[in-house]
Protein backbone atom coordinates (compact mmCIF):
# COMPACT_ATOMS: atom_id res chain seq x y z
CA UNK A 1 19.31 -45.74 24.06
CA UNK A 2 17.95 -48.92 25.02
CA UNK A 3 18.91 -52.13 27.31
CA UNK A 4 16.82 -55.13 26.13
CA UNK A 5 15.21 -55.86 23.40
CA UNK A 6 11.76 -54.87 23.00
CA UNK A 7 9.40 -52.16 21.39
CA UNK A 8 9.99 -48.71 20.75
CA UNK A 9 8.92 -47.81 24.31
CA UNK A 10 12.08 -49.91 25.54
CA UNK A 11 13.97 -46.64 24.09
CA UNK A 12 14.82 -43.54 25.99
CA UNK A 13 16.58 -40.59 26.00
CA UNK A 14 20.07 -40.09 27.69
CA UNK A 15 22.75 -37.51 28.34
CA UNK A 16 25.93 -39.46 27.70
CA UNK A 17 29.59 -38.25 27.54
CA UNK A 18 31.13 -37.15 24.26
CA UNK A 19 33.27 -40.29 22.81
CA UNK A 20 36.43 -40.00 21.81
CA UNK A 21 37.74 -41.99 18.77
CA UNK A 22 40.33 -45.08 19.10
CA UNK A 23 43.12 -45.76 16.36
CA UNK A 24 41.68 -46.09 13.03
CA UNK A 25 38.49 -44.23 13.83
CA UNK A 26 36.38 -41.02 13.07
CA UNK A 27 34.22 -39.57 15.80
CA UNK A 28 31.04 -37.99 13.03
CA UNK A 29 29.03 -35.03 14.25
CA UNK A 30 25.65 -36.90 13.08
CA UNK A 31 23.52 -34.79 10.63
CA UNK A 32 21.30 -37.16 9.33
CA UNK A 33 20.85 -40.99 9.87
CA UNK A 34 18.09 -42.73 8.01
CA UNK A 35 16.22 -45.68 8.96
CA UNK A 36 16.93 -49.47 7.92
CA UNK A 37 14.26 -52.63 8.77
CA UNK A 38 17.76 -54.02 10.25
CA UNK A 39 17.12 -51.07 12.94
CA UNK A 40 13.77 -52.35 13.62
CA UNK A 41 15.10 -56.35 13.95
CA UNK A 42 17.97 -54.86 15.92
CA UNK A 43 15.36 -53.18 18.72
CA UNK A 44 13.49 -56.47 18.70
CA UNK A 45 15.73 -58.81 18.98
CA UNK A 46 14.00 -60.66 16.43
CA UNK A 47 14.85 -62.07 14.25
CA UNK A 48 17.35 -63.91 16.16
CA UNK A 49 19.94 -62.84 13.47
CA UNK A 50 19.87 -59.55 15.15
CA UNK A 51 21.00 -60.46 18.74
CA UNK A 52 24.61 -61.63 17.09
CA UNK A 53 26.61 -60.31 19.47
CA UNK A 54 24.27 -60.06 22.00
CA UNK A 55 22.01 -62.92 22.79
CA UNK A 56 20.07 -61.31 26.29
CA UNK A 57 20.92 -58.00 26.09
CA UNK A 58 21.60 -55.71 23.03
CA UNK A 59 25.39 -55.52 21.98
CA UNK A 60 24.70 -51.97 20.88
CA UNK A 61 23.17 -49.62 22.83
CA UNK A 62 22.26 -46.88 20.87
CA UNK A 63 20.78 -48.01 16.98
CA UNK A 64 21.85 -46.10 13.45
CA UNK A 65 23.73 -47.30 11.05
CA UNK A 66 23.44 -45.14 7.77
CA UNK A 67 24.49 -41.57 9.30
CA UNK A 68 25.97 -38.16 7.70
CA UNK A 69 27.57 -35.58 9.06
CA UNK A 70 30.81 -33.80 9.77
CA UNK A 71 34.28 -35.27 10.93
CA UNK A 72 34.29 -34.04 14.73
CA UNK A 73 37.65 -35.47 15.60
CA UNK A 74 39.94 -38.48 14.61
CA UNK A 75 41.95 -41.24 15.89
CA UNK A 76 45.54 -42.18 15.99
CA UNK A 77 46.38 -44.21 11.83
CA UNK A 78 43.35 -42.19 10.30
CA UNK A 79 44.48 -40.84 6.86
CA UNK A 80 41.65 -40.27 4.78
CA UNK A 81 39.94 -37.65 6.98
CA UNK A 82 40.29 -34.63 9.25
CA UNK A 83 37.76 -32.52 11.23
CA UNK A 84 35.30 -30.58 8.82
CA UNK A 85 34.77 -32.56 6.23
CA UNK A 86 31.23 -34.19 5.34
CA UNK A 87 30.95 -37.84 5.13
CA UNK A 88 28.40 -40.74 5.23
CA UNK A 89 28.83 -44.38 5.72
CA UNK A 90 27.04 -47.54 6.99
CA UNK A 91 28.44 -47.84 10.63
CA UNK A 92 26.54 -51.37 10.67
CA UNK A 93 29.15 -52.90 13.02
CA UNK A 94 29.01 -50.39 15.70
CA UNK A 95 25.84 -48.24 14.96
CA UNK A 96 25.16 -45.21 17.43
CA UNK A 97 23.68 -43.06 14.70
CA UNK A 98 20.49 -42.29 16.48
CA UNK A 99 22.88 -39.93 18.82
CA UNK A 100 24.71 -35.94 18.02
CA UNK A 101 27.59 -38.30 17.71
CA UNK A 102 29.06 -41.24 16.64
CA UNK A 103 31.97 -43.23 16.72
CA UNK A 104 32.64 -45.37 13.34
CA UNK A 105 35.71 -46.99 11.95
CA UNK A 106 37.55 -44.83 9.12
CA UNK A 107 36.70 -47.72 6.73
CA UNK A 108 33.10 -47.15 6.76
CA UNK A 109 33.17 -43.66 5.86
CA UNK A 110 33.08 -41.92 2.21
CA UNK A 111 33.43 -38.23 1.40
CA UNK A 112 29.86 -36.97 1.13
CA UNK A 113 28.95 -35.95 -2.47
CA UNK A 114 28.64 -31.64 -2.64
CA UNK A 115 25.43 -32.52 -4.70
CA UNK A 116 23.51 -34.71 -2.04
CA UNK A 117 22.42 -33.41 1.35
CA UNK A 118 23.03 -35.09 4.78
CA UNK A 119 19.27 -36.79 4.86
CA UNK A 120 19.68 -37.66 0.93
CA UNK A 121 23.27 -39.62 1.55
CA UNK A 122 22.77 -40.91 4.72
CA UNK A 123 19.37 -42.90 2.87
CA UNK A 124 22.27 -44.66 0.39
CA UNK A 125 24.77 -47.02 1.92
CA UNK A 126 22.80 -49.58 2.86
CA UNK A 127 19.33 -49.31 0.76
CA UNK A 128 21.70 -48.60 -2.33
CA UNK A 129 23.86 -51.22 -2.22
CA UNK A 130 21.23 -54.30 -1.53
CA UNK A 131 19.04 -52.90 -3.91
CA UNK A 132 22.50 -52.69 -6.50
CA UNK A 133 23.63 -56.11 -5.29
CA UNK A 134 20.57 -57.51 -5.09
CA UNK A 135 19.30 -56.50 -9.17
CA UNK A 136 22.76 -57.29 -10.48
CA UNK A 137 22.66 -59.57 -13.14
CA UNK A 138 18.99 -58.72 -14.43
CA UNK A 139 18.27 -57.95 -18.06
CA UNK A 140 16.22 -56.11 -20.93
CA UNK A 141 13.09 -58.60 -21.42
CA UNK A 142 12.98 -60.22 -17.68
CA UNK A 143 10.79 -60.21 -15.57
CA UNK A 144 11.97 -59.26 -12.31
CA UNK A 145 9.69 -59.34 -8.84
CA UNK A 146 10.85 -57.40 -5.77
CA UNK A 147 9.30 -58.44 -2.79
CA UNK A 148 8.80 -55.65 -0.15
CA UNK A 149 9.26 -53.20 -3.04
CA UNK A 150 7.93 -50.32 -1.65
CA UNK A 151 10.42 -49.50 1.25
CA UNK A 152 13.53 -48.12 1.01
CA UNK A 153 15.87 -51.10 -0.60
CA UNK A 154 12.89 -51.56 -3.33
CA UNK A 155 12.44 -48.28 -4.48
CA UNK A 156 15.91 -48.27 -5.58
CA UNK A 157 15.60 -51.85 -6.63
CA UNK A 158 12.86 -50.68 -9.04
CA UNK A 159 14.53 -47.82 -10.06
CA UNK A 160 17.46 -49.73 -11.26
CA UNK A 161 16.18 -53.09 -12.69
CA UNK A 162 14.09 -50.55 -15.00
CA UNK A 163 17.05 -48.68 -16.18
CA UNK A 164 18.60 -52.35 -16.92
CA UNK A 165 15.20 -52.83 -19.50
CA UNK A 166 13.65 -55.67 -17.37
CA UNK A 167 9.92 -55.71 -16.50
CA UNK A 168 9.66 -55.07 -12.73
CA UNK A 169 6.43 -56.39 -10.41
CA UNK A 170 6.84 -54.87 -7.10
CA UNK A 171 4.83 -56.67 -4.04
CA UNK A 172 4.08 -54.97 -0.96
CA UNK A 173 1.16 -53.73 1.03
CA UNK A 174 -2.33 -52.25 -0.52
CA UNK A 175 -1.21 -49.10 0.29
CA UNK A 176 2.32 -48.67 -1.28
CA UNK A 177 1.02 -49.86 -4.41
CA UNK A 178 0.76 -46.47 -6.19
CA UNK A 179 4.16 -45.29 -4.51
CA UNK A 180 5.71 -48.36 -6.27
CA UNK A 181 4.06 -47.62 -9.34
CA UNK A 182 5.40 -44.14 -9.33
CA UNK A 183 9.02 -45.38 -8.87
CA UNK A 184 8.76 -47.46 -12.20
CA UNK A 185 7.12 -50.79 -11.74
CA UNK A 186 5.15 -52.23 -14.37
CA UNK A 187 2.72 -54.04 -12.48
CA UNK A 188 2.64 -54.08 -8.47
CA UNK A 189 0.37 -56.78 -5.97
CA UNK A 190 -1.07 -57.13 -3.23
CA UNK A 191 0.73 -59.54 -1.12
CA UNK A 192 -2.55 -59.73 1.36
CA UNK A 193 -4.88 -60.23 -1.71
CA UNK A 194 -2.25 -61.99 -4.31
CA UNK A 195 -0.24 -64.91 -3.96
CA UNK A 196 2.95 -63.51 -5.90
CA UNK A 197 4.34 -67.00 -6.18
CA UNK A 198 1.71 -68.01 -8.39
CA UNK A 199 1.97 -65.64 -10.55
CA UNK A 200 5.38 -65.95 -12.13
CA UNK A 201 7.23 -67.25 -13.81
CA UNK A 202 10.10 -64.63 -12.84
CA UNK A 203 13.73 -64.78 -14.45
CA UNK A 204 14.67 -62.60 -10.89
CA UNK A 205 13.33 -62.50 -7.50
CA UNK A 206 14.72 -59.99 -4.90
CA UNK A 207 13.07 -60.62 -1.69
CA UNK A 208 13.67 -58.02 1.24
CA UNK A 209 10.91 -60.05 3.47
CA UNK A 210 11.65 -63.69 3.13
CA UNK A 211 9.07 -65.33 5.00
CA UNK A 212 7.65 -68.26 2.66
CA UNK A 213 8.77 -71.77 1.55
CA UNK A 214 11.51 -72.49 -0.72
CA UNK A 215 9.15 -74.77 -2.83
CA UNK A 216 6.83 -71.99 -3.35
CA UNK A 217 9.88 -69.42 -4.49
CA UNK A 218 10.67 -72.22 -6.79
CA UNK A 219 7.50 -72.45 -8.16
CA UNK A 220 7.63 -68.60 -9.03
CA UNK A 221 11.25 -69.16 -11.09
CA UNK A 222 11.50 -69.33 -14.39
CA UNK A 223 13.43 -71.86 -15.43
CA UNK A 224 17.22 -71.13 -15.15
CA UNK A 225 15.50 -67.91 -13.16
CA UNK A 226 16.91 -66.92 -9.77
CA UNK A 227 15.55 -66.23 -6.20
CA UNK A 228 17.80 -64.04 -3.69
CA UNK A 229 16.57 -62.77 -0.23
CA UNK A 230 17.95 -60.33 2.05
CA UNK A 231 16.13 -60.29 4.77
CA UNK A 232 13.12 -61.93 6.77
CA UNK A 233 12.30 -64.82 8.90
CA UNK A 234 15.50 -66.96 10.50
CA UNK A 235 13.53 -70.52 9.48
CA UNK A 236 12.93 -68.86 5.40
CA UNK A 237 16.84 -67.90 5.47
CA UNK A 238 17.89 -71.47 6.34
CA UNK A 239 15.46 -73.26 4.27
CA UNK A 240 17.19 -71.04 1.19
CA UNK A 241 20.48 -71.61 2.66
CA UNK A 242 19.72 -75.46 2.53
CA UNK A 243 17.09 -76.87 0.78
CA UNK A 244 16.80 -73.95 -1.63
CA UNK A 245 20.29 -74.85 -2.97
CA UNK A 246 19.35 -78.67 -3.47
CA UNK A 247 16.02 -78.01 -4.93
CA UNK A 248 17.29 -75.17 -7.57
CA UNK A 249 20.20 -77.05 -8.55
CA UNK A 250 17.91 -80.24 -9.53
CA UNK A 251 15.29 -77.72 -11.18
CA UNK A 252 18.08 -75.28 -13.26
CA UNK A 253 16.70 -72.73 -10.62
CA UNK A 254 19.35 -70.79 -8.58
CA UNK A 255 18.09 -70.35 -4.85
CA UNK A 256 20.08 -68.15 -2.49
CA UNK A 257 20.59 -65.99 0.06
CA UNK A 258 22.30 -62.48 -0.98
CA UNK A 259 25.58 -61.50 0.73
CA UNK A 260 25.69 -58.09 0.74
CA UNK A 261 29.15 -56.65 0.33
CA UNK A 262 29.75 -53.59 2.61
CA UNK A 263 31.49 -50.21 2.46
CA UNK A 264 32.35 -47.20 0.24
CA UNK A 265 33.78 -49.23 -2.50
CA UNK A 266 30.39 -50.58 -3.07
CA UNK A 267 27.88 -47.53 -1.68
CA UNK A 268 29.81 -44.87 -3.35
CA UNK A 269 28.81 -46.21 -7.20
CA UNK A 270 25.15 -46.02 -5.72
CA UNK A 271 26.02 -42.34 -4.83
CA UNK A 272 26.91 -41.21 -8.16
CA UNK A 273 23.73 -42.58 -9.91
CA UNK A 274 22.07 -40.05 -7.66
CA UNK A 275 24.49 -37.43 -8.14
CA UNK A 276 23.84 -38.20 -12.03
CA UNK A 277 20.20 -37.72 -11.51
CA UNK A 278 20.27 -41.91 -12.76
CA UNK A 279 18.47 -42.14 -9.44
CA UNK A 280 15.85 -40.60 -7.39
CA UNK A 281 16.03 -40.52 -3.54
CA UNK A 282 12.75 -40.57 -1.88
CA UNK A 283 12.22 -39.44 1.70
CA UNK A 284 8.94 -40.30 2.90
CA UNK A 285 9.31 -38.61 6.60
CA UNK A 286 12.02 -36.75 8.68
CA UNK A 287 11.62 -37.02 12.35
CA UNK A 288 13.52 -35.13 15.05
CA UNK A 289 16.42 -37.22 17.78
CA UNK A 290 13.40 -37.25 19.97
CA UNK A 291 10.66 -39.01 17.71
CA UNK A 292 13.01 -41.94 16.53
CA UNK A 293 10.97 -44.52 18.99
CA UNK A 294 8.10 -43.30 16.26
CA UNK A 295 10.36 -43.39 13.28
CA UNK A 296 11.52 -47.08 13.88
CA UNK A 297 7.59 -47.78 14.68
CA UNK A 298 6.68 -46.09 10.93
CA UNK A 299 9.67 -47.95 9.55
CA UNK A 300 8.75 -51.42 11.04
CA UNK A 301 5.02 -51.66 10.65
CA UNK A 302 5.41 -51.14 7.41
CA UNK A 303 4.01 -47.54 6.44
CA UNK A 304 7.08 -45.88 4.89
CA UNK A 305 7.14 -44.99 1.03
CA UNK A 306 10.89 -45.46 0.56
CA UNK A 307 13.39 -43.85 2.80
CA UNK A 308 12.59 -42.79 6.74
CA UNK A 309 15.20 -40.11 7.82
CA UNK A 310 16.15 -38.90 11.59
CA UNK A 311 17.50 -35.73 11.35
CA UNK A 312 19.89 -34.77 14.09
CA UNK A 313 21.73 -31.57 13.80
């Protein structure tokens, strides 16, 4: 738990009571809850994206989105589940994961594949579907650049602009370069040593760490080529949002910022690609309920190859 926004040492342990679920909701006996860089912004604060909802003070205080487990109890109107079964979900609105149990709205739950295990789903519905969303579109013969391709969005990302044909570049840090290599990509950089918008042209650019200037994204496009980002800095999000629209539309560039489209109607496709054995999960660590101040840390300095899981029960 934690009550401002801060570093991992903000967080600390509590004994709270067991909730109980409202109408329309599922209280989940967590399993399994990996970790997203929205977890890290989220115990920040920053950027200010994150405090929606709560501008001094967190609006959440426990953090988890992407959990597993087992149906504990349910609420009044809930139809789809009953105690016992295994599901997953992205429980981005309310969160809590990083706890034995969590309360999440019926509509952010799926049925948990018999073929994956609690840490293996719970890495899905959120890295799965912006790496999905965020590749959709792309081509045999492109080239397409992922940006912060070496954490748990990209891997996928790579994974699945491959299977589409295209030529993928990952970017990341010196030390993810051979992980990203052994996910698929054709070529990876150095973002410290390699200015990756000077290297294109790209027809695609998925950016998971937008932090530069649209004219410089632009510069990296192909023409009729197109930039979307999913995360980073609040001033590189407007700019996009803005300028990037203006400036692609008078260069036959398409500049934007990638609305991901939540729930199990758009996680669960992402599901059976791994199920299929179409696409490869990768863990990098597990850490206990206890060492999640040190899992958000590995997370959010940037050391994890792929997925970070907490494993809870």
């Amino acid at each position: 738990m934690y009550d401002r926004y801060g570093p991992p040492d903000v967080l600390r342990i509590e004994d709270v009571a067991k909730p109980a679920p409202g109408s329309g909701q599922v209280l989940v006996k967590v399993a399994a809850t990996s970790i997203n860089l929205s977890d890290w912004e989220t115990l920040l604060g920053s950027p200010m994206y994150s405090r929606i909802g709560g501008l001094r003070t967190p609006a959440r205080r426990v953090l988890g989105s992407d959990i597993a487990g087992w149906v504990d109890a349910v609420g009044p109107d809930v139809t789809r589940f009953r105690p016992g079964d295994e599901v997953y979900g992205d429980n981005l609105m309310l969160k809590g994961g990083f706890a034995e149990y969590a309360i999440a709205p019926e509509s952010a739950l799926a049925h948990k594949p018999a073929a994956l295990t609690f840490a293996e789903a719970s890495t899905i519905p959120q890295a799965g579907v912006i790496a999905h969303q965020g590749i959709a579109g792309a081509v045999a013969g492109q080239r397409v650049l992922i940006n912060g391709a070496g954490g748990g969005s990209g891997a996928f990302a790579i994974q699945l602009a491959k299977q589409l044909g295209a030529e993928v570049i990952g970017v990341d840090n010196a030390a993810k370069l051979d992980f990203m290599r052994s996910v698929g990509a054709d070529e990876v950089i150095d973002y410290r040593r390699q200015d990756f918008t000077r290297s294109g042209p790209y027809d695609l650019i998925l950016d998971l760490v937008a932090h530069r200037s649209v004219f410089a994204y632009r510069r990296a496009l192909a023409p009729g080529g197109r930039y979307r980002c999913v995360g980073g800095s609040v001033r590189a999000l407007l700019r996009v949002l803005t300028i990037g629209s203006a400036v692609g539309l008078l260069t036959h560039r398409r500049l934007g910022v990638l609305a991901v489209k939540e729930g199990p109607a758009h996680f669960e496709p992402v599901a059976e690609l791994c199920v299929a054995g179409d696409l490869a999960i990768h863990i990098d660590r597990t850490f206990t309920l206890d060492e999640v101040p040190q899992a958000l840390a590995w997370v959010g300095e940037g050391h994890a190859l792929g997925k970070v899981v907490v494993s809870v029960h």
